[in-house]
Protein backbone atom coordinates (compact mmCIF):
# COMPACT_ATOMS: atom_id res chain seq x y z
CA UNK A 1 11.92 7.55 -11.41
CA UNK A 2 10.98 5.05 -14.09
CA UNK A 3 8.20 6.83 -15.85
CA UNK A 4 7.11 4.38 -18.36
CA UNK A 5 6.88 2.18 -15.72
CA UNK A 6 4.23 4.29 -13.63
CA UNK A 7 2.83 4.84 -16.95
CA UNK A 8 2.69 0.75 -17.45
CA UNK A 9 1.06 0.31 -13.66
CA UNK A 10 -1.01 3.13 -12.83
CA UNK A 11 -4.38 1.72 -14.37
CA UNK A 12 -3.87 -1.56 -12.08
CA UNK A 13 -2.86 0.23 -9.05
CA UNK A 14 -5.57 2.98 -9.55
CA UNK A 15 -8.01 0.08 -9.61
CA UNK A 16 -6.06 -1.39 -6.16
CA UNK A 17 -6.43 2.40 -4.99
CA UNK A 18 -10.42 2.10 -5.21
CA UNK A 19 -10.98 -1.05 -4.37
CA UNK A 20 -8.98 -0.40 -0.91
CA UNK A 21 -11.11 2.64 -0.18
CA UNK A 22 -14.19 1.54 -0.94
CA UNK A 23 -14.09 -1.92 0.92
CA UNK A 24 -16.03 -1.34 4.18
CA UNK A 25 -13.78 -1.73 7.45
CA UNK A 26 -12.90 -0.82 10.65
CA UNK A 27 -11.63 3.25 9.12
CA UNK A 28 -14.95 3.56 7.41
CA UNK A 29 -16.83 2.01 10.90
CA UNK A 30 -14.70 4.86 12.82
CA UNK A 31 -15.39 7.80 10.44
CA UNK A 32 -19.48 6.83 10.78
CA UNK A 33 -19.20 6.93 13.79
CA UNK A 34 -17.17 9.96 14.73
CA UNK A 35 -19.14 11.86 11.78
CA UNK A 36 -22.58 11.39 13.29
CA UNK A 37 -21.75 11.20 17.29
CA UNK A 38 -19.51 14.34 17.18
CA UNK A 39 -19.70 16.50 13.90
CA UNK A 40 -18.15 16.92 10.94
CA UNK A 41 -14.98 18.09 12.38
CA UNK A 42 -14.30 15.20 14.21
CA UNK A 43 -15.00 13.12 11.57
CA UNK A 44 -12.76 14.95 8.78
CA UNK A 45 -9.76 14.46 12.07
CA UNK A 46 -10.31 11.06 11.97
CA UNK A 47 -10.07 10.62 8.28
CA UNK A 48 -6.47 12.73 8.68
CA UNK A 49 -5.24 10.24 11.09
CA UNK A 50 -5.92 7.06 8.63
CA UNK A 51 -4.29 8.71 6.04
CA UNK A 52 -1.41 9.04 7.78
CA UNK A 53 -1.28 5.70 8.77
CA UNK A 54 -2.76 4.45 5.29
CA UNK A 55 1.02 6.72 4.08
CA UNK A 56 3.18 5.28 6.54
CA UNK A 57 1.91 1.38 5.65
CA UNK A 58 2.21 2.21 1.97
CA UNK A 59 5.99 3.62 2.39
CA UNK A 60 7.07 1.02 5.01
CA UNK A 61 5.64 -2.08 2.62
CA UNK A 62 7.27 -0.50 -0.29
CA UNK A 63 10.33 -0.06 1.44
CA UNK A 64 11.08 -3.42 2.60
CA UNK A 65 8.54 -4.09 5.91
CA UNK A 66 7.18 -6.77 3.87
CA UNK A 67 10.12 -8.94 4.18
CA UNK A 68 10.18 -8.47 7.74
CA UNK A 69 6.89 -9.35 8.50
CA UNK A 70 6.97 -12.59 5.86
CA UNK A 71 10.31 -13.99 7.98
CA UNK A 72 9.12 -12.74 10.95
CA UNK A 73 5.71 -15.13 12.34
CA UNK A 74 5.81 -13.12 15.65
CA UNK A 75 5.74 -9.98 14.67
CA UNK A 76 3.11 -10.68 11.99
CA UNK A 77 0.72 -12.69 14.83
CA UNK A 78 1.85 -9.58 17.40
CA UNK A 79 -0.07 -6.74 14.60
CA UNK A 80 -2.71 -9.20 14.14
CA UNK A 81 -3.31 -9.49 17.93
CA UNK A 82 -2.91 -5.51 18.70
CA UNK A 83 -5.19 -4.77 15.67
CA UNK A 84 -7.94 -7.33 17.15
CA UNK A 85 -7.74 -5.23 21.00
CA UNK A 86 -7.99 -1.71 19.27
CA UNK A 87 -11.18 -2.60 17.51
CA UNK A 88 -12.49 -4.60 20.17
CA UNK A 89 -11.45 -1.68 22.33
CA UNK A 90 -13.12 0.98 20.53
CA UNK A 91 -16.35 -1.15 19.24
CA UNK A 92 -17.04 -1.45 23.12
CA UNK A 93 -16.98 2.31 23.56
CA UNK A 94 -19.15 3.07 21.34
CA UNK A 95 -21.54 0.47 22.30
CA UNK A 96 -21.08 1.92 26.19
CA UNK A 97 -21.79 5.22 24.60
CA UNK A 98 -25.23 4.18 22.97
CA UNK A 99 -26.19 3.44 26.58
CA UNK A 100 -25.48 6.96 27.98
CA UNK A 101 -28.63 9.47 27.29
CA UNK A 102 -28.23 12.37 25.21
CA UNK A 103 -26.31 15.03 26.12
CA UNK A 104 -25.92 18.97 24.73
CA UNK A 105 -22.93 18.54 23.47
CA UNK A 106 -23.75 20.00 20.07
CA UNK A 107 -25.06 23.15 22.19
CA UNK A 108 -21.90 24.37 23.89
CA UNK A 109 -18.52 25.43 22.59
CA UNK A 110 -16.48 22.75 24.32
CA UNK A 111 -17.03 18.86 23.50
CA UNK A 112 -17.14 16.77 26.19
CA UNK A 113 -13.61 15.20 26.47
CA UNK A 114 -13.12 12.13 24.31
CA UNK A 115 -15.50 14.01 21.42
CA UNK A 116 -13.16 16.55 20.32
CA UNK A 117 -11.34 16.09 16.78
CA UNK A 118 -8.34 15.53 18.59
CA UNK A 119 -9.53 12.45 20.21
CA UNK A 120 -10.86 11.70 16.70
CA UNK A 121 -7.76 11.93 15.00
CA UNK A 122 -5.97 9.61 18.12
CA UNK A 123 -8.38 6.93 17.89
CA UNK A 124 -7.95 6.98 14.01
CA UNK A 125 -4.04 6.93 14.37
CA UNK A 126 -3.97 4.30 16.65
CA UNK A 127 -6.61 2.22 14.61
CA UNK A 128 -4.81 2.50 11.59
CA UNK A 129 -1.74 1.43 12.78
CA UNK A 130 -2.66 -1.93 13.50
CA UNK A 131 -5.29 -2.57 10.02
CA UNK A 132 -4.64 -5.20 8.58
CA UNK A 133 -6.30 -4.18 5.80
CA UNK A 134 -3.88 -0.76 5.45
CA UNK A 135 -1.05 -3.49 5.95
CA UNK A 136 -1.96 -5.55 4.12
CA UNK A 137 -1.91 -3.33 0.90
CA UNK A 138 1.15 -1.65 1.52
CA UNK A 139 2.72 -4.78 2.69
CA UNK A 140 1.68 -7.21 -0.57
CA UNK A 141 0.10 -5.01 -2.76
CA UNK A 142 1.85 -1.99 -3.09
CA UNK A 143 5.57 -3.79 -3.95
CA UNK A 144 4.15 -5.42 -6.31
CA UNK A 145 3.92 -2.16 -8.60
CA UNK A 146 7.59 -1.40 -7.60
CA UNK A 147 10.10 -1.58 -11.13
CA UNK A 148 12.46 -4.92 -10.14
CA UNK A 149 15.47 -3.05 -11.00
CA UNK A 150 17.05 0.57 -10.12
CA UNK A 151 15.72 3.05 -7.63
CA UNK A 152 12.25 2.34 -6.00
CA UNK A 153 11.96 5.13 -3.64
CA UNK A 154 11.13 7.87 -6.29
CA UNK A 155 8.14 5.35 -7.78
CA UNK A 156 6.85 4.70 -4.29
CA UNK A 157 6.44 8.23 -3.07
CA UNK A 158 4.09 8.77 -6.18
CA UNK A 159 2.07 6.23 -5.95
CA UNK A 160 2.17 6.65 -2.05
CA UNK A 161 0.84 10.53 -3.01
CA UNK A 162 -1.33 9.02 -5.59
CA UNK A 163 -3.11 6.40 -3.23
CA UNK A 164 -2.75 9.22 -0.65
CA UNK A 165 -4.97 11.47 -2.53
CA UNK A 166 -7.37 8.45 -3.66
CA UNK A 167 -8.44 7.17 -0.59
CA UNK A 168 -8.29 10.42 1.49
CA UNK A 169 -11.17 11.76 -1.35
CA UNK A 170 -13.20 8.83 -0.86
CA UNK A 171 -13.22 9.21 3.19
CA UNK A 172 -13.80 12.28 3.23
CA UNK A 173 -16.79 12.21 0.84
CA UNK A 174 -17.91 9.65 3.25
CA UNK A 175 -17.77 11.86 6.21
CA UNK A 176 -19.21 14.53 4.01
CA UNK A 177 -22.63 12.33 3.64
CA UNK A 178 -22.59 11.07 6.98
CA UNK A 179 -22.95 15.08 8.25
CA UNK A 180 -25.20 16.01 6.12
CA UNK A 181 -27.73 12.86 7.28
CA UNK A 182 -26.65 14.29 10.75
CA UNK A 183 -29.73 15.77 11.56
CA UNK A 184 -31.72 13.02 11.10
CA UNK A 185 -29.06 10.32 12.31
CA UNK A 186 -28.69 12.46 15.80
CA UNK A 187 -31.88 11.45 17.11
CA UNK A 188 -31.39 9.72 20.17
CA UNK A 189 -33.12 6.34 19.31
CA UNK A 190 -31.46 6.51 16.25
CA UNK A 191 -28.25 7.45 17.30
CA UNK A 192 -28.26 4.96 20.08
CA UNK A 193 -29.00 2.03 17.55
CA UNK A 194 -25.88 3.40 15.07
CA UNK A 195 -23.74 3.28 18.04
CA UNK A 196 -25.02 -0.27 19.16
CA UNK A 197 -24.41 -1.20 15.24
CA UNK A 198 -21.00 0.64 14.74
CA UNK A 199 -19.76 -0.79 17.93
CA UNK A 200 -20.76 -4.28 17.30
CA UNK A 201 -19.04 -3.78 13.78
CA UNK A 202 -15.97 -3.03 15.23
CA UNK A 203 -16.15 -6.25 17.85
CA UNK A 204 -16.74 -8.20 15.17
CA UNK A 205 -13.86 -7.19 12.98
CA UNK A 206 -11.42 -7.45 16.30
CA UNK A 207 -12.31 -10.93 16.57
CA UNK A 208 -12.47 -11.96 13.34
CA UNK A 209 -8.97 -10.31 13.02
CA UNK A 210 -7.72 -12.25 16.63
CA UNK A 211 -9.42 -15.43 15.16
CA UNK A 212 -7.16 -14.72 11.80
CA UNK A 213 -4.01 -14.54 14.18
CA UNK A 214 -4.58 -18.45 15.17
């Protein structure tokens, strides 16, 4: 590993790092979501499943995806057009779910099925793996901090753990406040409106992102 090098790119990349998290998206959409519909739990197993996506994009960018996905015009419009479906896909649930009247959920040991952090942590995984945004970083940003010469792979695991770290914080303080406003977010009219809001979010942000494929 090429420590004056890390030394020489961390402040940019740390910058990257926060920028990335903090940027409202589709991840921070699904947390809200999850967080205030089905509990803290769910929420924090949602946040697990981006960040193993957000790892996976910053690893396979570093490593070379990049390249692929430059030469390649298919595969690039075939993420774009998968991404735009899952977020379509899951802004419609929640808008279907606004619609449903309140249930006890919160009152019995078992979530209804599709509320448990399980589902959570699916619908985060499967989100993740087609955001743009997540590729987008790991794909054009992340190489960018790479040395030009020698061996990459030890440099990219750290800032992979470093970005790792970063933006698992920040989502998880933002399911953090989202539970704690839980009580007052969980009343139905109020809940149905977030879920009418979330889910028209996450339309919007398929579309714009199929619109982006053209």
């Amino acid at each position: 590993m090429q420590v004056q090098h890390l030394i020489d790119v961390m402040p940019a990349f740390l910058l990257a790092c926060v920028i990335l998290a903090a940027l409202p998206g589709p991840a921070t959409a699904l947390f809200l979501h999850r967080s205030v519909r089905d509990g803290r739990a769910a929420g924090l197993a949602a946040v697990v499943g981006n960040e193993i996506g957000i790892f996976g994009w910053t690893i396979a960018g570093g490593a070379g995806l990049s390249v692929l996905l430059t030469a390649n015009r298919a595969l690039s419009l075939a993420l774009h057009v998968i991404g735009a479906v899952i977020l379509i896909w899951l802004g419609v649930s929640a808008w279907r779910q606004a619609n449903r009247p309140a249930d006890a959920a919160l009152a019995i040991p078992v979530p209804p099925r599709g509320r448990t952090p399980a589902s959570a942590f699916r619908a985060s995984l499967i989100s993740i793996a087609a955001n743009p945004k997540a590729a987008a970083f790991g794909i054009a940003v992340v190489p960018q901090f790479l040395p030009s010469s020698g061996s990459v792979l030890p440099t990219l695991l750290v800032l992979a753990v470093i970005q790792l770290v970063l933006d698992t914080t920040w989502c998880a303080g933002v399911v953090l406040a989202a539970d704690r406003a839980r009580n007052v977010l969980s009343r139905a009219h109020i809940r149905r409106r977030i879920e009418r809001v979330m889910g028209a979010a996450l339309v919007a942000l398929g579309l714009g992102l199929a619109a982006d494929a053209r």
